[in-house]
Protein backbone atom coordinates (compact mmCIF):
# COMPACT_ATOMS: atom_id res chain seq x y z
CA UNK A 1 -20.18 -106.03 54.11
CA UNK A 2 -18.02 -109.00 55.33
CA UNK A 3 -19.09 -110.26 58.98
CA UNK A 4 -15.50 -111.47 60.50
CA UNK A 5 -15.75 -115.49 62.23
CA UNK A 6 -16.34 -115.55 65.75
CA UNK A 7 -13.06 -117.78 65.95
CA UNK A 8 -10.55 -116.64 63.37
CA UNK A 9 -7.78 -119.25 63.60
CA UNK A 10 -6.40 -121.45 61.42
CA UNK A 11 -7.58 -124.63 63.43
CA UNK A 12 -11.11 -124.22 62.39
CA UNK A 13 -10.56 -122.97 58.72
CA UNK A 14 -8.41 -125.87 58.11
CA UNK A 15 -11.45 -128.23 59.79
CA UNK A 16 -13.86 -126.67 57.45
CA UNK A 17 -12.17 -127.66 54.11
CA UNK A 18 -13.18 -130.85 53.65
CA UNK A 19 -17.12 -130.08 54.25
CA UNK A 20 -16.81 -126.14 54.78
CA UNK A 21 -20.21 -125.82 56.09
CA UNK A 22 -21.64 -129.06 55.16
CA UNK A 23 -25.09 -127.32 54.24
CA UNK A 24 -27.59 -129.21 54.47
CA UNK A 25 -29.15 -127.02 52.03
CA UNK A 26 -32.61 -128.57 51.51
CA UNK A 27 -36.12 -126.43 50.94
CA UNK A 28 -38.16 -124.11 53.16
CA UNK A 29 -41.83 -123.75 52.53
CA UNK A 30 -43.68 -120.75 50.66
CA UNK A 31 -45.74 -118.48 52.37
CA UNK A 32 -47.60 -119.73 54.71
CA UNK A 33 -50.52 -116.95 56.78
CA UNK A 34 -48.33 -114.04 54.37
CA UNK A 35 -45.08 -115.00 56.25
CA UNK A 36 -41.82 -114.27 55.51
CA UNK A 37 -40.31 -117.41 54.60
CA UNK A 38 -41.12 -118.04 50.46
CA UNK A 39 -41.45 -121.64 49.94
CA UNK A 40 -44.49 -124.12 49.49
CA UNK A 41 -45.82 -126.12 52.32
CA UNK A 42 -44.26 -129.23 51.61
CA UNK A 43 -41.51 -129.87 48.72
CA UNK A 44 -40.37 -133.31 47.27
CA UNK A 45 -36.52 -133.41 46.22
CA UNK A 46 -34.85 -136.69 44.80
CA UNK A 47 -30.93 -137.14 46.10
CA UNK A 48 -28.07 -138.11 43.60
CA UNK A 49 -24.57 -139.09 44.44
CA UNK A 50 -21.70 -136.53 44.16
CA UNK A 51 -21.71 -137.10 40.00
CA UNK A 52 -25.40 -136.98 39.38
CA UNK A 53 -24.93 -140.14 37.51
CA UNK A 54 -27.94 -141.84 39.65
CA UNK A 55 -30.67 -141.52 42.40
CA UNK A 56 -29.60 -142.63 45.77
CA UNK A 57 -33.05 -141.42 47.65
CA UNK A 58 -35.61 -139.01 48.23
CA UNK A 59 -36.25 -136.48 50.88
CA UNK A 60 -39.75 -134.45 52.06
CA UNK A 61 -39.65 -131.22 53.57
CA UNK A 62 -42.93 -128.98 55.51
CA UNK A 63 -43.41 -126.56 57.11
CA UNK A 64 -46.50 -125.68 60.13
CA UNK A 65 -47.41 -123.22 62.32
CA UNK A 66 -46.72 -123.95 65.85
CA UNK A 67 -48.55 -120.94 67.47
CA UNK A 68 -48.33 -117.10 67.40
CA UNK A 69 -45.80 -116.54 64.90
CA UNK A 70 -43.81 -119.63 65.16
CA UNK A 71 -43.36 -122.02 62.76
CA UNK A 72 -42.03 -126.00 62.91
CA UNK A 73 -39.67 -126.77 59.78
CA UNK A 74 -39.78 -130.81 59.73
CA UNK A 75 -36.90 -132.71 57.05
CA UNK A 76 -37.00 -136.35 56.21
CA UNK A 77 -34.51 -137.81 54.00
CA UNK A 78 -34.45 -141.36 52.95
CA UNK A 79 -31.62 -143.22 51.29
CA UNK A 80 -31.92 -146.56 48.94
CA UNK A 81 -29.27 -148.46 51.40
CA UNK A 82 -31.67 -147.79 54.32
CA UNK A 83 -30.13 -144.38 55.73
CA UNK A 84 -32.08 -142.07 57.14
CA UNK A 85 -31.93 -138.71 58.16
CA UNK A 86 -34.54 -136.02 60.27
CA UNK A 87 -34.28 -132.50 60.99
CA UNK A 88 -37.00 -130.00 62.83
CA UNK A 89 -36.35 -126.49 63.63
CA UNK A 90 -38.01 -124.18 65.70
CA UNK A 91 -38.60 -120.97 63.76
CA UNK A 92 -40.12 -117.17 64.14
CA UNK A 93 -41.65 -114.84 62.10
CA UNK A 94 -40.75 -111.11 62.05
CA UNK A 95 -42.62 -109.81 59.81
CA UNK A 96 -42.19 -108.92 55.95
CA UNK A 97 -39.29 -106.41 56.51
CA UNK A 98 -36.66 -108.91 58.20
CA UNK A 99 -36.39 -112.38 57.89
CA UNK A 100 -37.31 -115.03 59.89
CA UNK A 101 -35.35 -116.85 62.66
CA UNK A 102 -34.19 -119.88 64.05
CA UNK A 103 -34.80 -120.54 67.75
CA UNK A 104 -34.13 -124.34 67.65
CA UNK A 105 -32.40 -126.79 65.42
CA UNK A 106 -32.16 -130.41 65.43
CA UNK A 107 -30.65 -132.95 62.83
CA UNK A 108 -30.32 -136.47 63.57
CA UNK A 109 -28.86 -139.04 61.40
CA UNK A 110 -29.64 -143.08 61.50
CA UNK A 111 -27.47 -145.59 60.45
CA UNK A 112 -29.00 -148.58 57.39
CA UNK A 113 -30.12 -151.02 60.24
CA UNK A 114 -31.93 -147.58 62.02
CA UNK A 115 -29.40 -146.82 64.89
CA UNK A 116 -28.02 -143.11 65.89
CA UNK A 117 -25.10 -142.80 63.69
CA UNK A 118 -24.86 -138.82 65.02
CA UNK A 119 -26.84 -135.93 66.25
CA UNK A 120 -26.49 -131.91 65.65
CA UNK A 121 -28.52 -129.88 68.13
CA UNK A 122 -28.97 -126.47 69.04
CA UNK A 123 -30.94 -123.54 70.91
CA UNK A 124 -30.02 -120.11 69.31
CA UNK A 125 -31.28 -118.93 72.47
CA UNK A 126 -30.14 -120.17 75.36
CA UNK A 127 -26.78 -120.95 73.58
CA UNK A 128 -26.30 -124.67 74.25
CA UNK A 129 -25.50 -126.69 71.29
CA UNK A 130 -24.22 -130.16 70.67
CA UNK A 131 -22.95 -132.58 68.33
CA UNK A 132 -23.11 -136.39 69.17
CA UNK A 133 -21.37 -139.38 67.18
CA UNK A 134 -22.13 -142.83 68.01
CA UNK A 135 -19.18 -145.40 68.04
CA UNK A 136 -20.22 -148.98 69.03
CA UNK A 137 -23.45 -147.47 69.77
CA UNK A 138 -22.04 -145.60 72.34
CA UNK A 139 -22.68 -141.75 71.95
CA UNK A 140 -19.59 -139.41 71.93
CA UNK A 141 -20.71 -135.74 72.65
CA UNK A 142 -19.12 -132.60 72.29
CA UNK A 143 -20.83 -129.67 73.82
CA UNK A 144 -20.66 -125.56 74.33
CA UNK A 145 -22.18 -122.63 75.28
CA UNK A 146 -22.04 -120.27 72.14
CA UNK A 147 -23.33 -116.44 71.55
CA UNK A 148 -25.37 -116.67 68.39
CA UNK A 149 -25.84 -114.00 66.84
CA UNK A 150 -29.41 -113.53 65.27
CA UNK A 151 -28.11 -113.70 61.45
CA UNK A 152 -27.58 -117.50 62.03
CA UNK A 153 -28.96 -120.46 60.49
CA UNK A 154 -28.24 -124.19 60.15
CA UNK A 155 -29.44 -127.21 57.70
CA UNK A 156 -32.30 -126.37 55.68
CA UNK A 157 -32.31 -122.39 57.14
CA UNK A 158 -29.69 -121.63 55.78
CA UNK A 159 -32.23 -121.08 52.76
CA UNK A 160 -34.53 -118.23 55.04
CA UNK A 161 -32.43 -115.33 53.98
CA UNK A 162 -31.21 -116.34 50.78
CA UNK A 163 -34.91 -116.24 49.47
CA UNK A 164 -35.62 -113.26 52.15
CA UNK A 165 -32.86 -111.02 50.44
CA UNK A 166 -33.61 -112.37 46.48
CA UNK A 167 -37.35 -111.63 46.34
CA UNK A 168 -36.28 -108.22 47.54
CA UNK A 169 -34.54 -107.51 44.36
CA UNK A 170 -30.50 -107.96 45.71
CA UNK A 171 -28.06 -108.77 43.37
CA UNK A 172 -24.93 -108.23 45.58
CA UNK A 173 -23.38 -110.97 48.36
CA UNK A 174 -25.71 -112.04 51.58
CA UNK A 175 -23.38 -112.26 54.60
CA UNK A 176 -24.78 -114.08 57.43
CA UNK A 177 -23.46 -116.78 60.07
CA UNK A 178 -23.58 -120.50 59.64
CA UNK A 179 -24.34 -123.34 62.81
CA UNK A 180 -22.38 -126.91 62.29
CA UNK A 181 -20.52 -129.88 63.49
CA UNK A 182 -17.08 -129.93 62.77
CA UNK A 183 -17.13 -132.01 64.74
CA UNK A 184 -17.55 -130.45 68.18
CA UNK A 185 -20.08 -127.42 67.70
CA UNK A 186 -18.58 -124.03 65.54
CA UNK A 187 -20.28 -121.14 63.88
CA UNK A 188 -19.16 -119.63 60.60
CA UNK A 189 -19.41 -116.64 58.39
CA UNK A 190 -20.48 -116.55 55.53
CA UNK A 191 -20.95 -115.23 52.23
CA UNK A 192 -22.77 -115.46 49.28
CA UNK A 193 -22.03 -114.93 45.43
CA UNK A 194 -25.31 -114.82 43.34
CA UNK A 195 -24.56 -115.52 39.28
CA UNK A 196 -27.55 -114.90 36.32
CA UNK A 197 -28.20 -116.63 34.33
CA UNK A 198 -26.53 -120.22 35.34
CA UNK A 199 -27.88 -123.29 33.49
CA UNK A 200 -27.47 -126.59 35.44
CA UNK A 201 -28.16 -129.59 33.94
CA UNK A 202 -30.54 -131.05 36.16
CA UNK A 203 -33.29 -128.68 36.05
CA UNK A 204 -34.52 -127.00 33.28
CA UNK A 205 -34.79 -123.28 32.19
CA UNK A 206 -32.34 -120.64 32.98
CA UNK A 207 -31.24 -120.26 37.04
CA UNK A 208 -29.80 -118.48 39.44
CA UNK A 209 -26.56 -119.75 41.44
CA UNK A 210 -25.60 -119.38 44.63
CA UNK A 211 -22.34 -120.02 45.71
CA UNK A 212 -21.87 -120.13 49.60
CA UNK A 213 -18.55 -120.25 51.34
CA UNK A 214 -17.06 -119.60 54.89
CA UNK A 215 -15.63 -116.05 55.07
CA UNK A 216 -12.42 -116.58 57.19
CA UNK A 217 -11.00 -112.97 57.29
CA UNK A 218 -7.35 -112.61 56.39
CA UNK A 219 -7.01 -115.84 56.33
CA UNK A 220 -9.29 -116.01 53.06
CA UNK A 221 -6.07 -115.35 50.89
CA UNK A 222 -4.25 -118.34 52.57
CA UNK A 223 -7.34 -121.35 52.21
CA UNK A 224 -9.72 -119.90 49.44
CA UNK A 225 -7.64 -122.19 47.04
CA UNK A 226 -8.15 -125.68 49.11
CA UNK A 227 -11.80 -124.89 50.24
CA UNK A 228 -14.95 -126.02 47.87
CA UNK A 229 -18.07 -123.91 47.90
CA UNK A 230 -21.48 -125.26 48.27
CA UNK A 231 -23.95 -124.06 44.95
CA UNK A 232 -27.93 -123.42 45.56
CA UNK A 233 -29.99 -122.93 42.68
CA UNK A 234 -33.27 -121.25 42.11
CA UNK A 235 -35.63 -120.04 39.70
CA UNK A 236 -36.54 -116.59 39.06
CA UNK A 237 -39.30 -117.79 36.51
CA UNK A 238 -41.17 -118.93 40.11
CA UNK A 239 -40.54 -116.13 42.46
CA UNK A 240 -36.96 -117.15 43.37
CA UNK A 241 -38.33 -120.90 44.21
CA UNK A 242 -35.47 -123.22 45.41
CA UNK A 243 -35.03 -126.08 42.74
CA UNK A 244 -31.95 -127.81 44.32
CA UNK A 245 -27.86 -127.85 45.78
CA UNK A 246 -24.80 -129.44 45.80
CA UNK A 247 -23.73 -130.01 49.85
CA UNK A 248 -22.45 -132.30 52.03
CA UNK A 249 -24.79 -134.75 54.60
CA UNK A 250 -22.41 -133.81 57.52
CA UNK A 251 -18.84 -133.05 58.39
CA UNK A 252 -16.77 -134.68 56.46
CA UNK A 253 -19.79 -136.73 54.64
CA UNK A 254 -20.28 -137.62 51.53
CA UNK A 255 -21.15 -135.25 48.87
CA UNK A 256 -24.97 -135.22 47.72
CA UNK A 257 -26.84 -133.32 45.04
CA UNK A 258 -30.15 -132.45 45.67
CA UNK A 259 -33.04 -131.99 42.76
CA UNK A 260 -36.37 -130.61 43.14
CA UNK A 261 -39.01 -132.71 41.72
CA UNK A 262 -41.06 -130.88 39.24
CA UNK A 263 -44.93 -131.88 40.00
CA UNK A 264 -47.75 -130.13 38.31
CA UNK A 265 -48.42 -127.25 41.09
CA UNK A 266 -44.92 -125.78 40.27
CA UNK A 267 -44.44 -126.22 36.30
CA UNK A 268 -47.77 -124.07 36.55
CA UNK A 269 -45.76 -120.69 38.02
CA UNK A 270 -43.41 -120.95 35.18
CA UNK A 271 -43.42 -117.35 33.38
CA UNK A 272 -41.14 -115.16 31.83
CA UNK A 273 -37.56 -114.46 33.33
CA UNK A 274 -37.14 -111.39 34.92
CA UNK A 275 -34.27 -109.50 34.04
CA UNK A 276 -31.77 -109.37 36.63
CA UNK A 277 -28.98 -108.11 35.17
């Protein structure tokens, strides 16, 4: 079932084609006290530029409890030219029969010599979100008071219900809502489209994709043509694990590909392929 955009107009679908969500699609860690999240602790992914042809950095993901079923997601990415970027989330367990939720979300980017170069921030809670750009080292911030509903993620979340709703066997579209900068503060729908088996060719064995994509109502049949999706693949062979993604660093960013590296803790879950057909 579709869930319609909070602001169906053609001013925001026509800001969302040149990033459409930017997704910072990175990893979430695996189960953690028999939570409901379905990644490791910590994960290691190398970054290549938009053609794969070469590595351009490295990022570290973990994830800790931070009391009485809340968790602390904490990103790190680090780019050869002296980039960096840093994301924590607030998030809470609900138990194995829904997923998990974000209650806070932070991603701030650094320029090479270590400056702000932008910040995305946001409490799913109280509603108040912003997005800051620096210019001269002066910050320009756009702010709002949105309704969120509880089906939304952002950055590396985005990932909670797409391994929430595969371990549990779906094989049809995940709708859900979508936090981002573009540039001033917006939330999206949108929805999924899972393909078995897809073979990419940097990771081995045989893979799901995901494609993810803004849903923008009627207006689907006007933009679908001019708007790239963003791809997340993962492994059935290790219980749906995330192994990488095509997305963009922010609004209007540049393209990045994302690779899990393969260490000796996770070539040991490889098995047989379930059949998903």
């Amino acid at each position: 079932m579709s869930i319609e955009i909070r602001r169906a107009s053609r001013r925001l679908a026509l800001r969302a084609i040149p990033a459409i969500l930017a997704l910072c699609v990175g990893v979430f860690p695996r189960s953690l006290d028999a939570n409901d999240f379905g990644f490791p602790s910590s994960a290691d992914f190398k970054m290549l530029n938009e053609d794969g042809s070469k590595v351009v950095g490295y990022s570290h993901y973990s994830l800790k409890p931070n009391g009485s079923n809340s968790y602390l997601l904490y990103e790190e990415d680090h780019f050869f030219e002296g980039q960096h970027d840093i994301e924590h989330d607030q998030l809470e367990a609900r138990g194995p029969d829904r997923p998990a939720v974000v209650i806070t979300y932070e991603h701030d980017y650094f320029d090479a010599h270590g400056s702000p170069d932008r910040v995305a921030r946001a409490n799913f809670r109280t509603g108040e979100a912003s997005c800051t750009v620096y210019e001269n080292g002066r910050p320009r911030v756009s702010s709002s008071r949105l309704d969120f509903p509880l089906d939304t993620y952002s950055g590396s979340t985005v990932l909670i219900p797409l391994d929430y709703y595969l371990r549990r066997g779906s094989k049809g579209p995940i709708s859900m809502h979508n936090f981002n900068c573009m540039p001033g503060p917006e939330i999206l729908s949108v929805e999924t489209d899972p393909r078995y088996p897809a073979f990419w060719e940097h990771y081995p064995g045989q893979l799901l994709e995901m494609r993810l994509k803004p849903d923008f109502g009627w207006l689907n049949m006007l933009i679908a043509p001019f708007v790239p999706s963003i791809d997340a693949w993962f492994d059935p062979s290790k219980d749906w694990e995330f192994v990488g993604s095509r997305f963009y660093r922010y609004y209007q960013g540049p393209e990045i590909i994302l690779v899990r590296i393969i260490t000796a803790a996770n070539h040991d879950k490889l098995r047989q392929s379930p059949d998903i057909r």
